[in-house]
C-alpha atoms as a PDB file:
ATOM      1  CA  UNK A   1      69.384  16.951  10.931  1.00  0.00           C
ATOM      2  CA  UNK A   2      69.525  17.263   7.105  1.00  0.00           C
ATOM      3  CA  UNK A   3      66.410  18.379   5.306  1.00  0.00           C
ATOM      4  CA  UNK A   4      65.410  19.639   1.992  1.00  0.00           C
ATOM      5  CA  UNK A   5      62.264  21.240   3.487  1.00  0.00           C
ATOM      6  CA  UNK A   6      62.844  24.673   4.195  1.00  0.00           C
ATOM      7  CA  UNK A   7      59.668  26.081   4.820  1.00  0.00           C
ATOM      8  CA  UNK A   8      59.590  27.221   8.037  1.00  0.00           C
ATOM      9  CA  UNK A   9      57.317  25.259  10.918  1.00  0.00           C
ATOM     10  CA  UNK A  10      56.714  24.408  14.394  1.00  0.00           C
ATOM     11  CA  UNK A  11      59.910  22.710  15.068  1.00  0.00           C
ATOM     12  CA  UNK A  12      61.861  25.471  14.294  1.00  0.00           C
ATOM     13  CA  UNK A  13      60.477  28.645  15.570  1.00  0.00           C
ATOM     14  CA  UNK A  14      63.531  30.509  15.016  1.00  0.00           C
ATOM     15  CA  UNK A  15      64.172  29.920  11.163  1.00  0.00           C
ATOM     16  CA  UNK A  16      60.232  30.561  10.793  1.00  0.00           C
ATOM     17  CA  UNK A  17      60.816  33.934  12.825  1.00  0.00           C
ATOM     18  CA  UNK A  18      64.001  34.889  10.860  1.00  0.00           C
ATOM     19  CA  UNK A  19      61.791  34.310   7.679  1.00  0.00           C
ATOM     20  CA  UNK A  20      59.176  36.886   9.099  1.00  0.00           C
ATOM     21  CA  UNK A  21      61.844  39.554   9.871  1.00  0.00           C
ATOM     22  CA  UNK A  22      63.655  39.269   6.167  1.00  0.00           C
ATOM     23  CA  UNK A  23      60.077  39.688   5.347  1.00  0.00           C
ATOM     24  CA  UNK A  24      59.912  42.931   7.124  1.00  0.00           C
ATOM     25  CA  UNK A  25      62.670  43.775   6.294  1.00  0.00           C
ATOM     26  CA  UNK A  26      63.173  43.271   2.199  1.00  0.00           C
ATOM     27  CA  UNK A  27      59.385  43.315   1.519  1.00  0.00           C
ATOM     28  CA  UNK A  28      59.171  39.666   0.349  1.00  0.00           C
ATOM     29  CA  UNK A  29      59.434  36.171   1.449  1.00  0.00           C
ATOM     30  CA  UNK A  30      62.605  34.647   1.011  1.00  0.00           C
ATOM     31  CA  UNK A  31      60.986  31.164   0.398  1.00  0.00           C
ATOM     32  CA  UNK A  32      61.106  31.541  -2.991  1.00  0.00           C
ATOM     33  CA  UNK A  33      64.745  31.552  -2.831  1.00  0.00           C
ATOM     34  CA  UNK A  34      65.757  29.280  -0.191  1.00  0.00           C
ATOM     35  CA  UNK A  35      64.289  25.852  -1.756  1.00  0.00           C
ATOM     36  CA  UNK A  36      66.925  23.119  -3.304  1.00  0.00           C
ATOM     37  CA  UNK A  37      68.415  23.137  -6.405  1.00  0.00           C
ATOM     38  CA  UNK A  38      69.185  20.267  -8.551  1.00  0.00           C
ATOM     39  CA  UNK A  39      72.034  18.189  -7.603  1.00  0.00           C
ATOM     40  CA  UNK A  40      71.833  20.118  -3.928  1.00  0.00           C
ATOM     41  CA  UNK A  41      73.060  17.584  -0.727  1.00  0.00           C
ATOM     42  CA  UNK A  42      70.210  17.076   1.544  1.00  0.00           C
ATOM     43  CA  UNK A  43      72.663  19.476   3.995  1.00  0.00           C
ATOM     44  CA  UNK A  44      71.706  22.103   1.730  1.00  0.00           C
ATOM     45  CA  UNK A  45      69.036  23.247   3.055  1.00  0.00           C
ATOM     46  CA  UNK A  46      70.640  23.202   6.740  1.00  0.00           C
ATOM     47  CA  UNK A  47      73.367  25.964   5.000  1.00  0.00           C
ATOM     48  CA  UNK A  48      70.320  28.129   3.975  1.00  0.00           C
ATOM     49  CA  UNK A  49      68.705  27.744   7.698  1.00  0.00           C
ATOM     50  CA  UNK A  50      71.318  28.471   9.867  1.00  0.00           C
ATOM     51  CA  UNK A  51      72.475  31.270   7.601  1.00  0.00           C
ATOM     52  CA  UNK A  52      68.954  33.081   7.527  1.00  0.00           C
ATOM     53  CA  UNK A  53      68.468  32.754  11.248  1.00  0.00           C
ATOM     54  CA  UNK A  54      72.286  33.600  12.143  1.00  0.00           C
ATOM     55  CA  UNK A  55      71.748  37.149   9.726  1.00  0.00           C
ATOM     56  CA  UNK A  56      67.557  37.734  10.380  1.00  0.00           C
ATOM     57  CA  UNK A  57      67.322  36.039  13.353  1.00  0.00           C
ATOM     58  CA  UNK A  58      70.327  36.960  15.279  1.00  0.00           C
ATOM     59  CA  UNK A  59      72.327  40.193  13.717  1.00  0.00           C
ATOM     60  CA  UNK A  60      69.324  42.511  12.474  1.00  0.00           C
ATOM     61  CA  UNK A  61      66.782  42.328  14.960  1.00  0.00           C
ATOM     62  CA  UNK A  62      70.215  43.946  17.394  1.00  0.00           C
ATOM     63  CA  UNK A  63      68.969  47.190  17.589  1.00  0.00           C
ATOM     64  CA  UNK A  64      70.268  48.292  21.348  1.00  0.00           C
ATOM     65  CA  UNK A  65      73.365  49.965  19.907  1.00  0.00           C
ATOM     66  CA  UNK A  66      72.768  50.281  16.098  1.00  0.00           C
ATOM     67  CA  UNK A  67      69.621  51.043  14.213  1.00  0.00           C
ATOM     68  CA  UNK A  68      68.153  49.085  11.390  1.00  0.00           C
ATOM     69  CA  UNK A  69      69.034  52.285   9.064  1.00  0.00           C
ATOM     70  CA  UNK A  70      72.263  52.620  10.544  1.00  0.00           C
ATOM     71  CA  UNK A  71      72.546  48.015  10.022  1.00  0.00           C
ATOM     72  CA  UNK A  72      71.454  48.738   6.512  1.00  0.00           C
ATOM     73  CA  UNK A  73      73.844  51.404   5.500  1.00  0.00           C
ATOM     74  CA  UNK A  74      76.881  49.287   6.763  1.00  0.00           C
ATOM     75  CA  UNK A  75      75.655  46.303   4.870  1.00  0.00           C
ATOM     76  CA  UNK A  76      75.146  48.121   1.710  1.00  0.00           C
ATOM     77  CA  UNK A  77      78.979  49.310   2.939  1.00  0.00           C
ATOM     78  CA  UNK A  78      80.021  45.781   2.743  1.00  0.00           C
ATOM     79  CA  UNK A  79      78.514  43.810   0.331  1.00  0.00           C
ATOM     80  CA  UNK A  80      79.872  46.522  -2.291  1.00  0.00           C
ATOM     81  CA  UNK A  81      83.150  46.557  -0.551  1.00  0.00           C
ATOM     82  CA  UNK A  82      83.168  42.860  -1.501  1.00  0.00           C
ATOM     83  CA  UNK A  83      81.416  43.282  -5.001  1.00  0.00           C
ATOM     84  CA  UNK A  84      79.212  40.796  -4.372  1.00  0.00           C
ATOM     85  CA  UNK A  85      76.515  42.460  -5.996  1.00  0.00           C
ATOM     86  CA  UNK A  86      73.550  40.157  -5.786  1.00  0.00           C
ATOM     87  CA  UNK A  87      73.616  40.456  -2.195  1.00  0.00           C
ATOM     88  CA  UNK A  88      74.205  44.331  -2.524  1.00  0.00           C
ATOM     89  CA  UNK A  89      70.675  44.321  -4.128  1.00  0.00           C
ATOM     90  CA  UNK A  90      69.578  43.028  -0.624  1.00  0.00           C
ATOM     91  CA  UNK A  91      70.811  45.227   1.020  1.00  0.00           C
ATOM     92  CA  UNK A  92      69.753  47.998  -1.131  1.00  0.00           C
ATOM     93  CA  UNK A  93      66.754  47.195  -0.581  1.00  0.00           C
ATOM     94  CA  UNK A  94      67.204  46.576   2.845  1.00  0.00           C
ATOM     95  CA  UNK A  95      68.387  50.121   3.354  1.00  0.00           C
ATOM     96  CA  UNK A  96      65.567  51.998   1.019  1.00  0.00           C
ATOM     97  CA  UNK A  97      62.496  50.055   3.179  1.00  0.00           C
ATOM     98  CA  UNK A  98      64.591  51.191   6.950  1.00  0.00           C
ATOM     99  CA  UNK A  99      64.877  54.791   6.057  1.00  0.00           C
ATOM    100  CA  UNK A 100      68.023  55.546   4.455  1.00  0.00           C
ATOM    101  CA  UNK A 101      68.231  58.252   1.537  1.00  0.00           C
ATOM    102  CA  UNK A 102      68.823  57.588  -1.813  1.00  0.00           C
ATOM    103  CA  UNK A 103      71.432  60.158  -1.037  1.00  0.00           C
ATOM    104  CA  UNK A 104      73.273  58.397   1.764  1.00  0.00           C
ATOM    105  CA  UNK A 105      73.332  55.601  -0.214  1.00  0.00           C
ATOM    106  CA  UNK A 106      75.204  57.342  -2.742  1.00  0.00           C
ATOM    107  CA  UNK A 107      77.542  58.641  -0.278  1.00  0.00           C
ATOM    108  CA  UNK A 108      78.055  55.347   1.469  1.00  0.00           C
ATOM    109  CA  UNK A 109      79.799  54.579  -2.893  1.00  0.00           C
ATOM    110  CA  UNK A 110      81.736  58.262  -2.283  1.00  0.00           C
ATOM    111  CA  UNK A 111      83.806  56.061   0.489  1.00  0.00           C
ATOM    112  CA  UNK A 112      83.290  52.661  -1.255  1.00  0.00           C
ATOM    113  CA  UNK A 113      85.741  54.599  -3.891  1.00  0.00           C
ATOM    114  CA  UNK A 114      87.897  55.902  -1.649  1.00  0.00           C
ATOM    115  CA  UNK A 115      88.610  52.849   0.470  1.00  0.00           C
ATOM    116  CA  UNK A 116      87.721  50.135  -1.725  1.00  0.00           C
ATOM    117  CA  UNK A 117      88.231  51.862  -5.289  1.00  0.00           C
ATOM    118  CA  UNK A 118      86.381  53.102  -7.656  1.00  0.00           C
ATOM    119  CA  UNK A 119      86.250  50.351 -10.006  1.00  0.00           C
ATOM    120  CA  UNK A 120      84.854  48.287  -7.094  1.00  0.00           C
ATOM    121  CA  UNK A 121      82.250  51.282  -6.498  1.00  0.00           C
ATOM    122  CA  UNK A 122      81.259  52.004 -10.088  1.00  0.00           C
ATOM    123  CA  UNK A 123      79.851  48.202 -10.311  1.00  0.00           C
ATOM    124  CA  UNK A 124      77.940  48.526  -7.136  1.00  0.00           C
ATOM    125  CA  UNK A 125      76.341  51.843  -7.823  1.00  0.00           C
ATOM    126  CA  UNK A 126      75.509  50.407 -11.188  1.00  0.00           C
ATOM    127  CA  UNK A 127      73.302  48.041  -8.836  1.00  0.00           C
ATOM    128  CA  UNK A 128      71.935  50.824  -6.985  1.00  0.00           C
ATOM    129  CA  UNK A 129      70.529  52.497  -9.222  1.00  0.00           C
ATOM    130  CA  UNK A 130      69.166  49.798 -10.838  1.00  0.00           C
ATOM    131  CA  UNK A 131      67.135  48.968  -7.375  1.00  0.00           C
ATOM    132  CA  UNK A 132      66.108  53.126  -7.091  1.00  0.00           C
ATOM    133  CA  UNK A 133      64.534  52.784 -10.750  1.00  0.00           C
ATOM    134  CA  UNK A 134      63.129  49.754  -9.077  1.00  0.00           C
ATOM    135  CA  UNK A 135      61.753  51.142  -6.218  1.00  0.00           C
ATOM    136  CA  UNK A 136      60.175  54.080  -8.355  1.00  0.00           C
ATOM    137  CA  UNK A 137      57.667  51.457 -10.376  1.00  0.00           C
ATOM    138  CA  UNK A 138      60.042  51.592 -13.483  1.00  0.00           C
END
């Protein structure tokens, strides 16, 4: 069922749910982010569903075997791994609210430069501290 209406509702508990935990966990809604763009397919909006409730619904609320921390510093691990650096901002973010150090953080780019270069690890920690300056009010 294709919809450009992705606020969350009774029909679907579990994207509404998902919405609540990115909540939790980033510290804002991620309505703002989720509605359609011009020239978007009506589909759209089924992408951006089943991807928030397959990552907020389904992989961070797993916390039998890995804690959210412990989630957050392999994500930030990732997304810089990849360079995709808007999503590292998530994560930083991510990480910062579940507990991890501004420290770990920076260690998590120590092995982002060993394993993934330092080129790759220079742009991400350029995003890092961008979200710490963030996170202190500046």
């Amino acid at each position: 069922m294709a919809t450009n209406d992705t606020a969350p509702d009774a029909a679907d508990p579990a994207y509404a749910e998902a919405l609540d935990v990115a909540e939790r966990l980033l510290g804002f809604r991620l309505e703002r982010f989720l509605g359609a763009s011009p020239g978007e397919p009506a589909n759209g909006a089924d992408f951006k569903r089943i991807a928030t409730v397959h990552a907020f619904g389904d992989a961070w609320p797993r916390t039998e075997h890995l804690d959210t921390r412990t989630r957050a510093l392999v994500s930030v691990t990732i997304a810089a791994t990849l360079g995709v650096l808007e999503p590292l901002r998530g994560q930083l973010r991510i990480a910062l609210n579940s507990g991890a150090t501004r420290e770990e953080i920076a260690e998590v780019f120590v092995q982002v430069a060993v394993y993934a270069g330092v080129a790759r690890a220079f742009d991400g920690y350029q995003v890092a501290a961008q979200v710490f300056a963030e996170a202190e009010g500046h």
